[in-house]
C-alpha atoms as a PDB file:
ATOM      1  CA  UNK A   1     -13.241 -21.722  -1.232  1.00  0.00           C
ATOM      2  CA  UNK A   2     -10.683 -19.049  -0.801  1.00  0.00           C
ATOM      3  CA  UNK A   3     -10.249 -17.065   2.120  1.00  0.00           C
ATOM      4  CA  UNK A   4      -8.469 -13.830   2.270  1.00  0.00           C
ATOM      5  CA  UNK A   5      -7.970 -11.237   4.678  1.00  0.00           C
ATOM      6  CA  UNK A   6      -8.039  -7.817   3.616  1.00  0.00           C
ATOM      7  CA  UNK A   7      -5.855  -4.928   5.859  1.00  0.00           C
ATOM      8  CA  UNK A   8      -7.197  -1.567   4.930  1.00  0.00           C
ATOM      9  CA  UNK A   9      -6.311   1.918   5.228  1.00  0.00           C
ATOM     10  CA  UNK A  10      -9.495   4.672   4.954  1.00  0.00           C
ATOM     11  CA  UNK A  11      -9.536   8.220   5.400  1.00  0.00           C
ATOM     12  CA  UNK A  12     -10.954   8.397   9.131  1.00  0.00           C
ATOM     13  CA  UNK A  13     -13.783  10.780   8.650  1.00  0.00           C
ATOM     14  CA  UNK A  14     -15.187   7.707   5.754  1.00  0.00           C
ATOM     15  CA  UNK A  15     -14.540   5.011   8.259  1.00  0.00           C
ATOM     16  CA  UNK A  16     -18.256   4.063   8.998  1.00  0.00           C
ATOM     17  CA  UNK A  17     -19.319   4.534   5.106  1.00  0.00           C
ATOM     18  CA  UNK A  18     -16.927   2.437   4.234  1.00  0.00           C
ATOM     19  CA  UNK A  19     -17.380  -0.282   6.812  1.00  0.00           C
ATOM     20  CA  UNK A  20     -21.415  -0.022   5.038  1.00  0.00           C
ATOM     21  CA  UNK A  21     -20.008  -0.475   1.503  1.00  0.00           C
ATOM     22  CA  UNK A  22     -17.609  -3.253   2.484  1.00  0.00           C
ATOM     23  CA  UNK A  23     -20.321  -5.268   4.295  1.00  0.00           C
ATOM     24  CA  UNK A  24     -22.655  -4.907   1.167  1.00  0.00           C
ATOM     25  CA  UNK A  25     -19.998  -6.740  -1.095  1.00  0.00           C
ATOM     26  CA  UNK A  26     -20.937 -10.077  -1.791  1.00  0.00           C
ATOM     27  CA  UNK A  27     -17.809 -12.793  -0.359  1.00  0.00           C
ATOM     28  CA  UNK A  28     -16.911  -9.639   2.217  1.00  0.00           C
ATOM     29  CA  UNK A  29     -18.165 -11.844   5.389  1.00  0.00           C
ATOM     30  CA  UNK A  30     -16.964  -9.960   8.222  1.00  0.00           C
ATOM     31  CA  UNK A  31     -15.404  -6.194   8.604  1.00  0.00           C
ATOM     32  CA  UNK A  32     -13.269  -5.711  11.691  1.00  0.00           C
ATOM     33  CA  UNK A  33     -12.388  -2.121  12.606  1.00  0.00           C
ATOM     34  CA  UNK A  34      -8.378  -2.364  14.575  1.00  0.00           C
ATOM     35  CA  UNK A  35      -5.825  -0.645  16.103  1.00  0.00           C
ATOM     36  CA  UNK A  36      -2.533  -0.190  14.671  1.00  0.00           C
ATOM     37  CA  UNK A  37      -0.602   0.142  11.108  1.00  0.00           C
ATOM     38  CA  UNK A  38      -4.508  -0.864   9.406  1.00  0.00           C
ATOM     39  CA  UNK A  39      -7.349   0.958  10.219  1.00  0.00           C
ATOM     40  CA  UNK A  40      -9.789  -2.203   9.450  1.00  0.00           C
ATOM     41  CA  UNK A  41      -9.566  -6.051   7.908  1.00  0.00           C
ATOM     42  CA  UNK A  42     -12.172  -7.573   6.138  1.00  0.00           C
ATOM     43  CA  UNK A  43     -12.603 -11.146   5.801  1.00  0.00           C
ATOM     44  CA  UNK A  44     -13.114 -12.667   2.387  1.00  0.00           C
ATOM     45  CA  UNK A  45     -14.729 -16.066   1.503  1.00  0.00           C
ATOM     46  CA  UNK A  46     -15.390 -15.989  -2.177  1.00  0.00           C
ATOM     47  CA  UNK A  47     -15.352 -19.569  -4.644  1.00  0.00           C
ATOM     48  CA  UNK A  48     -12.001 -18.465  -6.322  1.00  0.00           C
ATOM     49  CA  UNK A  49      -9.429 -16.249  -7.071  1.00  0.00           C
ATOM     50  CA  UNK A  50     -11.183 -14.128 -10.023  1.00  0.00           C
ATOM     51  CA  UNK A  51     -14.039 -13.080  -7.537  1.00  0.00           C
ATOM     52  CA  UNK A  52     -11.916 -12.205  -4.678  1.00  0.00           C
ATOM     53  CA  UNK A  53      -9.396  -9.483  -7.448  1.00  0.00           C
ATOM     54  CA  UNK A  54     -13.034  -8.694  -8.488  1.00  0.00           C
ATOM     55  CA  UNK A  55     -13.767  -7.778  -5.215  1.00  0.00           C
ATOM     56  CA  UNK A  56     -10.426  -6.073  -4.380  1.00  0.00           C
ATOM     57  CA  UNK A  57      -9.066  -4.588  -7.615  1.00  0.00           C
ATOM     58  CA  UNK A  58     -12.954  -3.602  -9.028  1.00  0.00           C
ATOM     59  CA  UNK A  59     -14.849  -2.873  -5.986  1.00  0.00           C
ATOM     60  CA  UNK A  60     -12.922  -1.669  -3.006  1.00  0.00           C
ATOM     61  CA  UNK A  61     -10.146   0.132  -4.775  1.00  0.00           C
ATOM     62  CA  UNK A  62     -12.364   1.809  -7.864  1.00  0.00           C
ATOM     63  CA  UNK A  63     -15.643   2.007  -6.561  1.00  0.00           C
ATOM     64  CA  UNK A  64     -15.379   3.282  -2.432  1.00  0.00           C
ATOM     65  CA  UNK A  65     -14.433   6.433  -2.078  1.00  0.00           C
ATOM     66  CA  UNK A  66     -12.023   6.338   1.549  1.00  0.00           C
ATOM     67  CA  UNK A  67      -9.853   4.282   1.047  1.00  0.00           C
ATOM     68  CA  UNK A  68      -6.776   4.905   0.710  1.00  0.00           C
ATOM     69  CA  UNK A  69      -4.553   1.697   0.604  1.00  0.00           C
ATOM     70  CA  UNK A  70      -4.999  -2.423   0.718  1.00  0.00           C
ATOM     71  CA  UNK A  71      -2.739  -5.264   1.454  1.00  0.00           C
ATOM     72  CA  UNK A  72      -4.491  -8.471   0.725  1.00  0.00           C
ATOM     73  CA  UNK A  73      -3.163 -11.767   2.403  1.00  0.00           C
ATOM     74  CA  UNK A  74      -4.489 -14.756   0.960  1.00  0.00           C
ATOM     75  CA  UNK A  75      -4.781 -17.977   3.064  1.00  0.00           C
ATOM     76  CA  UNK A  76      -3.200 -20.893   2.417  1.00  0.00           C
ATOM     77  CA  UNK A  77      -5.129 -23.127   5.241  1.00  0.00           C
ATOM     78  CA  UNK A  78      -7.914 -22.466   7.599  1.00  0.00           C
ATOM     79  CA  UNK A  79      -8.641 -24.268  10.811  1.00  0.00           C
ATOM     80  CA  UNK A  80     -11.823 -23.700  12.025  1.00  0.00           C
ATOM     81  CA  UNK A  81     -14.077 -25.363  15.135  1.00  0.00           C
ATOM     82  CA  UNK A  82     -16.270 -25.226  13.001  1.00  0.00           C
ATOM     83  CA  UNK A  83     -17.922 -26.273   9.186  1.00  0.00           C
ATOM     84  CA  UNK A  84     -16.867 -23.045   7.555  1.00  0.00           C
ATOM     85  CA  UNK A  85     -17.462 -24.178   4.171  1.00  0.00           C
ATOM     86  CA  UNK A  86     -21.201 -25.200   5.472  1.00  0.00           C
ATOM     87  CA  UNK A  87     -21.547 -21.516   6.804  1.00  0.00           C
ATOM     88  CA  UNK A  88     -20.490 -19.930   3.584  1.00  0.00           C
ATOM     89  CA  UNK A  89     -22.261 -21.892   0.825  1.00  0.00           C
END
Protein backbone atom coordinates (compact mmCIF):
# COMPACT_ATOMS: atom_id res chain seq x y z
CA UNK A 1 0.00 0.00 0.00
CA UNK A 2 1.11 3.51 -0.57
CA UNK A 3 0.05 6.34 1.32
CA UNK A 4 0.32 9.86 0.23
CA UNK A 5 -0.81 13.04 1.40
CA UNK A 6 -2.00 15.46 -0.96
CA UNK A 7 -1.71 19.59 0.02
CA UNK A 8 -4.03 21.43 -2.25
CA UNK A 9 -4.70 24.81 -3.35
CA UNK A 10 -8.57 25.53 -4.87
CA UNK A 11 -10.12 28.58 -5.91
CA UNK A 12 -12.29 29.36 -2.64
CA UNK A 13 -15.64 29.87 -4.19
CA UNK A 14 -15.02 25.71 -5.65
CA UNK A 15 -13.93 24.64 -2.24
CA UNK A 16 -17.03 22.43 -1.36
CA UNK A 17 -17.29 21.00 -5.16
CA UNK A 18 -14.13 20.07 -4.99
CA UNK A 19 -14.02 18.50 -1.55
CA UNK A 20 -17.32 16.28 -3.47
CA UNK A 21 -15.09 15.34 -6.45
CA UNK A 22 -12.07 14.48 -4.31
CA UNK A 23 -14.09 12.21 -1.97
CA UNK A 24 -15.61 10.37 -5.09
CA UNK A 25 -12.01 9.30 -6.28
CA UNK A 26 -11.36 5.89 -5.61
CA UNK A 27 -7.81 5.57 -3.05
CA UNK A 28 -8.85 9.45 -1.93
CA UNK A 29 -9.80 8.15 1.80
CA UNK A 30 -10.12 11.21 3.68
CA UNK A 31 -10.31 15.15 2.58
CA UNK A 32 -9.30 17.57 5.30
CA UNK A 33 -10.15 21.24 4.72
CA UNK A 34 -6.93 23.53 6.82
CA UNK A 35 -5.69 26.63 7.64
CA UNK A 36 -2.62 28.01 6.31
CA UNK A 37 -0.23 27.95 3.01
CA UNK A 38 -2.93 24.76 1.68
CA UNK A 39 -6.36 25.25 1.54
CA UNK A 40 -7.10 21.27 2.00
CA UNK A 41 -5.02 17.68 2.17
CA UNK A 42 -6.34 14.64 1.04
CA UNK A 43 -5.22 11.39 2.16
CA UNK A 44 -4.31 8.74 -0.36
CA UNK A 45 -4.19 4.91 0.13
CA UNK A 46 -3.98 3.42 -3.29
CA UNK A 47 -1.97 -0.35 -4.09
CA UNK A 48 0.95 1.51 -5.91
CA UNK A 49 2.52 4.24 -7.36
CA UNK A 50 0.78 4.18 -11.00
CA UNK A 51 -2.74 4.60 -9.30
CA UNK A 52 -1.84 7.26 -6.94
CA UNK A 53 -0.06 9.70 -10.45
CA UNK A 54 -3.38 8.34 -11.90
CA UNK A 55 -5.13 9.87 -9.31
CA UNK A 56 -3.02 13.08 -9.08
CA UNK A 57 -1.68 13.82 -12.57
CA UNK A 58 -5.21 12.38 -14.45
CA UNK A 59 -7.87 13.15 -12.06
CA UNK A 60 -7.31 16.04 -9.74
CA UNK A 61 -5.16 18.18 -11.95
CA UNK A 62 -7.10 17.50 -15.55
CA UNK A 63 -10.39 16.61 -14.60
CA UNK A 64 -11.59 19.19 -11.34
CA UNK A 65 -12.08 22.33 -12.25
CA UNK A 66 -10.72 24.59 -8.78
CA UNK A 67 -7.85 23.71 -8.30
CA UNK A 68 -5.29 25.51 -8.71
CA UNK A 69 -2.01 23.84 -7.40
CA UNK A 70 -0.79 20.29 -5.64
CA UNK A 71 2.18 19.23 -3.71
CA UNK A 72 2.07 15.55 -3.16
CA UNK A 73 4.18 14.01 -0.23
CA UNK A 74 4.52 10.46 -0.40
CA UNK A 75 5.07 8.39 2.81
CA UNK A 76 7.78 6.49 3.48
CA UNK A 77 6.32 4.74 6.87
CA UNK A 78 3.05 4.82 8.62
CA UNK A 79 2.40 4.11 12.25
CA UNK A 80 -0.92 3.54 12.97
CA UNK A 81 -2.96 2.21 16.38
CA UNK A 82 -4.49 0.60 14.27
CA UNK A 83 -4.69 -2.32 11.13
CA UNK A 84 -4.67 0.26 8.38
CA UNK A 85 -3.99 -2.10 5.72
CA UNK A 86 -7.20 -4.19 7.14
CA UNK A 87 -9.27 -0.86 6.85
CA UNK A 88 -8.24 -0.18 3.32
CA UNK A 89 -8.42 -3.54 1.51
Amino acid sequence: MVTAVILVNVERHKLNEVIRELMQIDGITEVHSVAGEYDMVAIARVKDNQQLSSIVADKMCSQIEGILHTKTLVSLGSYFKYDAEQLFQ
